[in-house]
C-alpha atoms as a PDB file:
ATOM      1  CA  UNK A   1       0.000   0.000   0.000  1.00  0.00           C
ATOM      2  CA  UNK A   2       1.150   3.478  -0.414  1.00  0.00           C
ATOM      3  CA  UNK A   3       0.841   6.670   0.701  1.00  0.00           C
ATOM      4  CA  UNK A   4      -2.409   9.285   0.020  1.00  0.00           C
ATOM      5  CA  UNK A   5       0.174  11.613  -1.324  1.00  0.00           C
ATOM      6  CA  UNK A   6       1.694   9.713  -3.687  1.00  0.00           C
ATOM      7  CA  UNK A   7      -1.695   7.872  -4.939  1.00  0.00           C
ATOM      8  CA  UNK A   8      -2.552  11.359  -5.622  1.00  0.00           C
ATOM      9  CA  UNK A   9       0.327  12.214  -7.661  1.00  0.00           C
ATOM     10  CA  UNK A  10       0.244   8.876  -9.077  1.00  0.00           C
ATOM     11  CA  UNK A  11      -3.826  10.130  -9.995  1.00  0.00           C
ATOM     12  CA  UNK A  12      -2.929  12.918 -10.968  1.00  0.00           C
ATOM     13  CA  UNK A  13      -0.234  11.909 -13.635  1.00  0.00           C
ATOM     14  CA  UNK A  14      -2.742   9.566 -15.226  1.00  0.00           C
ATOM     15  CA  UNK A  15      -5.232  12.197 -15.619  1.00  0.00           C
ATOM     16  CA  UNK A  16      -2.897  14.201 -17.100  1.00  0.00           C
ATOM     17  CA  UNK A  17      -1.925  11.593 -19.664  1.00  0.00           C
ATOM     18  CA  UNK A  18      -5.805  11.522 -20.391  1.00  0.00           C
ATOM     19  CA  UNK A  19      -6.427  15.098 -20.818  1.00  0.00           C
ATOM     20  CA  UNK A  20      -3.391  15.051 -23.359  1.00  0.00           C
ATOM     21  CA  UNK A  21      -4.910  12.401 -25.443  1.00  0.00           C
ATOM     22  CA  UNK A  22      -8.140  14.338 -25.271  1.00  0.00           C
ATOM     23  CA  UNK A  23      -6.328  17.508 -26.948  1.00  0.00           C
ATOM     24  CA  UNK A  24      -5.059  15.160 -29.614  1.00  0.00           C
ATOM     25  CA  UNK A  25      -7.988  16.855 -31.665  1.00  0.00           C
ATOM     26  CA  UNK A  26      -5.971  20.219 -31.485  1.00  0.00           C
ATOM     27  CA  UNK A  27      -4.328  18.330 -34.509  1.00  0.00           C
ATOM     28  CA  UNK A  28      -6.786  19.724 -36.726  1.00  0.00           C
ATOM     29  CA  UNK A  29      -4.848  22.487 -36.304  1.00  0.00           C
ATOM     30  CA  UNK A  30      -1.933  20.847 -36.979  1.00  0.00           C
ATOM     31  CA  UNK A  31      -0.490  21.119 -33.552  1.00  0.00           C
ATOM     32  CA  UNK A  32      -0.091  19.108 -30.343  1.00  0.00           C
ATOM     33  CA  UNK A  33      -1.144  19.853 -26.610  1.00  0.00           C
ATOM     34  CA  UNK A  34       2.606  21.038 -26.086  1.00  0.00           C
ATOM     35  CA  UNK A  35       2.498  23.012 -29.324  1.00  0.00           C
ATOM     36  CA  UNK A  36      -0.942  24.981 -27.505  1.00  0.00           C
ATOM     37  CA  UNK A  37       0.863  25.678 -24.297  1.00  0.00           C
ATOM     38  CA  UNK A  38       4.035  27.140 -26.318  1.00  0.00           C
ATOM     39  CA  UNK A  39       1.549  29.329 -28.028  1.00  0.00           C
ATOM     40  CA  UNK A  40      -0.720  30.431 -24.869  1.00  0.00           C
ATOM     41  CA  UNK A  41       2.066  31.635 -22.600  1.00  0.00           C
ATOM     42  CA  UNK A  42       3.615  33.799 -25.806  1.00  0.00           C
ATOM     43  CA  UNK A  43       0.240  34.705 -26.847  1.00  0.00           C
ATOM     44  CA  UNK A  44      -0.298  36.156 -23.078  1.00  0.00           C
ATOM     45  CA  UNK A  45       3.580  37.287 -22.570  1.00  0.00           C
ATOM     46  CA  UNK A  46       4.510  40.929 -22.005  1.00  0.00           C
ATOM     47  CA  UNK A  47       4.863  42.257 -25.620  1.00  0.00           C
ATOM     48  CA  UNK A  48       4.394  38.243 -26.928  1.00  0.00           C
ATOM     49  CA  UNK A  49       7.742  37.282 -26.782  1.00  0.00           C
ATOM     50  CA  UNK A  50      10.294  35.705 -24.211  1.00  0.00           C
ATOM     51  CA  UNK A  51      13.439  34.173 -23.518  1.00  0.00           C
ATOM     52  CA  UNK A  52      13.750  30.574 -24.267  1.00  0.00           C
ATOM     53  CA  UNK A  53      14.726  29.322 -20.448  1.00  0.00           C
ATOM     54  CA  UNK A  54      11.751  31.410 -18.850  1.00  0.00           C
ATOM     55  CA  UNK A  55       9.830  29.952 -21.293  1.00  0.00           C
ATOM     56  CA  UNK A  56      10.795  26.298 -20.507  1.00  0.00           C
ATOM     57  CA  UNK A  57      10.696  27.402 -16.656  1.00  0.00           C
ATOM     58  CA  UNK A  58       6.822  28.545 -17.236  1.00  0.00           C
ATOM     59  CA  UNK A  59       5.592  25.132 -19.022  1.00  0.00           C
ATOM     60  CA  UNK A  60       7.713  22.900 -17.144  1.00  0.00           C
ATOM     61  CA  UNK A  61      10.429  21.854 -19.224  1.00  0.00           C
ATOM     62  CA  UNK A  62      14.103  21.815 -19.275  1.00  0.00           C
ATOM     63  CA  UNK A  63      15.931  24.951 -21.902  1.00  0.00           C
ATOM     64  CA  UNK A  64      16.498  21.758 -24.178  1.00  0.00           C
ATOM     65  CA  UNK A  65      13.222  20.374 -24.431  1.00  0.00           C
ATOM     66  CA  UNK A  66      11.594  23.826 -24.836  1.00  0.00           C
ATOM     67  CA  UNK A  67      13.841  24.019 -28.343  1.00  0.00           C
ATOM     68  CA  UNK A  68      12.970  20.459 -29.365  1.00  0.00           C
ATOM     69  CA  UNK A  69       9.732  21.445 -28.703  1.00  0.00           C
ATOM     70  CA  UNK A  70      10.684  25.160 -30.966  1.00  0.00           C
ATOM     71  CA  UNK A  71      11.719  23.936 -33.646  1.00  0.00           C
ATOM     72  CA  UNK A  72       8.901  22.483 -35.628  1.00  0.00           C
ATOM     73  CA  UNK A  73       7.221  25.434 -34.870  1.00  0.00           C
ATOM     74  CA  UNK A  74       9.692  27.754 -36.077  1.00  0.00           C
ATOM     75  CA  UNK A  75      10.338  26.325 -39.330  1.00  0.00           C
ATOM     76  CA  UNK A  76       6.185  26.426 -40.151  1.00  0.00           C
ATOM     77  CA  UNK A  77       6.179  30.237 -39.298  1.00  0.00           C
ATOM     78  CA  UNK A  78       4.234  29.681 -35.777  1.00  0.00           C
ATOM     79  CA  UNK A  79       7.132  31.120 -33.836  1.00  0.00           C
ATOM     80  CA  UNK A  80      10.169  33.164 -34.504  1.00  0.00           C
ATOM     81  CA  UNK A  81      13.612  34.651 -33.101  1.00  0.00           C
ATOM     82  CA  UNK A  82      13.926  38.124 -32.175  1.00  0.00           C
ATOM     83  CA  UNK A  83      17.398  39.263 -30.914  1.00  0.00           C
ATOM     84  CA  UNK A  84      17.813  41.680 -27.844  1.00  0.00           C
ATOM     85  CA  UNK A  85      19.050  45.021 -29.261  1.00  0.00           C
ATOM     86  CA  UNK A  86      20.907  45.791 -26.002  1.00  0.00           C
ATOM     87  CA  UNK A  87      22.702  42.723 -25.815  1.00  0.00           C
ATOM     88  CA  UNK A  88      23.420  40.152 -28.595  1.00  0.00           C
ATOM     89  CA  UNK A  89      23.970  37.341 -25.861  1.00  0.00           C
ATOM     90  CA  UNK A  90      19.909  37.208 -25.212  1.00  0.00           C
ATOM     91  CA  UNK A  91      17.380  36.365 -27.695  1.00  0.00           C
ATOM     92  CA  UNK A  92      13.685  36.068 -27.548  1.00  0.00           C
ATOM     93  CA  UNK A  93      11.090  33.280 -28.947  1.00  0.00           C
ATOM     94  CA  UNK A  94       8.190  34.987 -30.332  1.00  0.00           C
ATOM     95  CA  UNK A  95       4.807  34.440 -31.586  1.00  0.00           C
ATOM     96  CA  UNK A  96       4.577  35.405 -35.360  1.00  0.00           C
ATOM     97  CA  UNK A  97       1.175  36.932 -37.137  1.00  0.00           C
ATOM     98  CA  UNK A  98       0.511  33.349 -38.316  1.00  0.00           C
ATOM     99  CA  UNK A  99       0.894  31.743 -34.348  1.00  0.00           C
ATOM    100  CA  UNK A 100      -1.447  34.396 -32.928  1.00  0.00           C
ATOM    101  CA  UNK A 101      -4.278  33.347 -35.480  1.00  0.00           C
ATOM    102  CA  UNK A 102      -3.845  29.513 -35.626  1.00  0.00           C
ATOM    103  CA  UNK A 103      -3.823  30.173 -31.596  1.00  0.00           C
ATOM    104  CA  UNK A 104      -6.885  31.787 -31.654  1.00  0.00           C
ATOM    105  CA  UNK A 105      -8.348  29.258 -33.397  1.00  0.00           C
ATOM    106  CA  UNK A 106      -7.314  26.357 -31.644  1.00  0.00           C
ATOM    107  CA  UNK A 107      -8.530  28.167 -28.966  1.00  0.00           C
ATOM    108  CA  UNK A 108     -12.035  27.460 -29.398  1.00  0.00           C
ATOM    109  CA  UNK A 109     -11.322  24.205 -29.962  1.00  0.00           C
ATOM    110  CA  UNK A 110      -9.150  23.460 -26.831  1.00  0.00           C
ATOM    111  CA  UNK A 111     -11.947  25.604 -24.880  1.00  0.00           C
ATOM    112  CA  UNK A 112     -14.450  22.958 -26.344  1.00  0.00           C
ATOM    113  CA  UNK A 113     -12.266  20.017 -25.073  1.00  0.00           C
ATOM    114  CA  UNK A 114     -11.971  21.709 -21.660  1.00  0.00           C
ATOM    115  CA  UNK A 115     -15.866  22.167 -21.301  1.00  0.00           C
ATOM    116  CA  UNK A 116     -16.152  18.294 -22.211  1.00  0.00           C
ATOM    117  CA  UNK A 117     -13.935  17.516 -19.444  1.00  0.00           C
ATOM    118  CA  UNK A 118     -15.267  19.887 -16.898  1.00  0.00           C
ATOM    119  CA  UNK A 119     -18.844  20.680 -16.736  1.00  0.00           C
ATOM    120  CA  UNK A 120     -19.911  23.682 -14.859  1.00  0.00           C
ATOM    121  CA  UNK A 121     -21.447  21.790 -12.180  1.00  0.00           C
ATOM    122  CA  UNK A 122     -17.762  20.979 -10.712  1.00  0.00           C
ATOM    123  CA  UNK A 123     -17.022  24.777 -10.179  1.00  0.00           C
ATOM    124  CA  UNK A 124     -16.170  24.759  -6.538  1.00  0.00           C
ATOM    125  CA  UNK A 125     -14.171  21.575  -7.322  1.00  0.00           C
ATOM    126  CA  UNK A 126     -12.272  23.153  -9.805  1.00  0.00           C
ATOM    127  CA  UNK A 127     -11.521  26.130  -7.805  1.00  0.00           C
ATOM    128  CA  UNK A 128     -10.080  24.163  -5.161  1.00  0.00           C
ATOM    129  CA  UNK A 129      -7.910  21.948  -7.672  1.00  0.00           C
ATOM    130  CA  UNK A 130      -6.548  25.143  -9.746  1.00  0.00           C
ATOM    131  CA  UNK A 131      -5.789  26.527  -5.744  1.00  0.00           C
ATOM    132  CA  UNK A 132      -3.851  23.211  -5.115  1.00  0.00           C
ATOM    133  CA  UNK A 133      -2.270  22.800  -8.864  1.00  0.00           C
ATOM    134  CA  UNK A 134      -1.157  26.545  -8.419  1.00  0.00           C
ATOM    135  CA  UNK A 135       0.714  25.413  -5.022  1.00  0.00           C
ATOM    136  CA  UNK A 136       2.203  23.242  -6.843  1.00  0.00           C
ATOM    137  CA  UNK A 137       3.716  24.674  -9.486  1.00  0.00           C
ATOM    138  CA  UNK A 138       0.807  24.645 -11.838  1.00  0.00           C
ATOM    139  CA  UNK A 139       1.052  28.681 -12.632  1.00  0.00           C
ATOM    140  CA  UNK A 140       0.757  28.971 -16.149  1.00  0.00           C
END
């Protein structure tokens, strides 16, 4: 037997391998679930851009899997490189014309997906979850 903390982690991973599979439909777009969070957190950055490492700090991932992750994106136009006029040293990731508009699409979609998987009547559930993800890390 093991622990109530760790069953909930445990819980809590597979329901977060669920919910992935569940935004496999963002593919209609013709991006994944990781590809959506890339997009949201540039989309809602100060002036849409940032550096690569606070980017892979704000999703969760390490500087190297934040530019596997770039990469695909970059060469179809989604995101691009802007370099820091004050110092050569830092650049930025950015979201282009064409990311802002294929985000706001799959935005309806993902919203869609989320509604599915949450109906309303689990509001003061959900409140308390976001409370506890947000302890946890779970800031985006």
């Amino acid at each position: 037997m093991i622990n109530k903390d760790l069953n909930f982690l445990l819980n809590m991973a597979k329901v977060q391998s669920i919910v992935s599979r569940k935004f496999d439909s963002l593919s209609v777009h013709g991006i994944g679930f990781s590809d959506f969070m890339i997009l949201y957190v540039l989309y809602n950055a100060p002036g849409q851009r940032m550096r690569r490492i606070d980017l892979a700090e704000r999703i969760g991932l390490t500087a190297s899997g934040v530019t596997r992750l770039l990469a695909p994106l970059e060469k179809i136009g989604l995101v691009g490189r802007e370099v820091n006029e004050r110092d050569a040293r830092v650049s930025y990731v950015v979201i282009t014309e064409n990311g802002e508009k294929l985000f706001e699409e799959a935005k309806v979609t993902a919203e869609d997906i989320a509604t599915t998987l949450l109906p309303a009547k689990k509001g003061k559930s959900i409140q308390l979850m976001t409370e506890l993800l947000a302890e946890l890390g779970g800031n985006l």
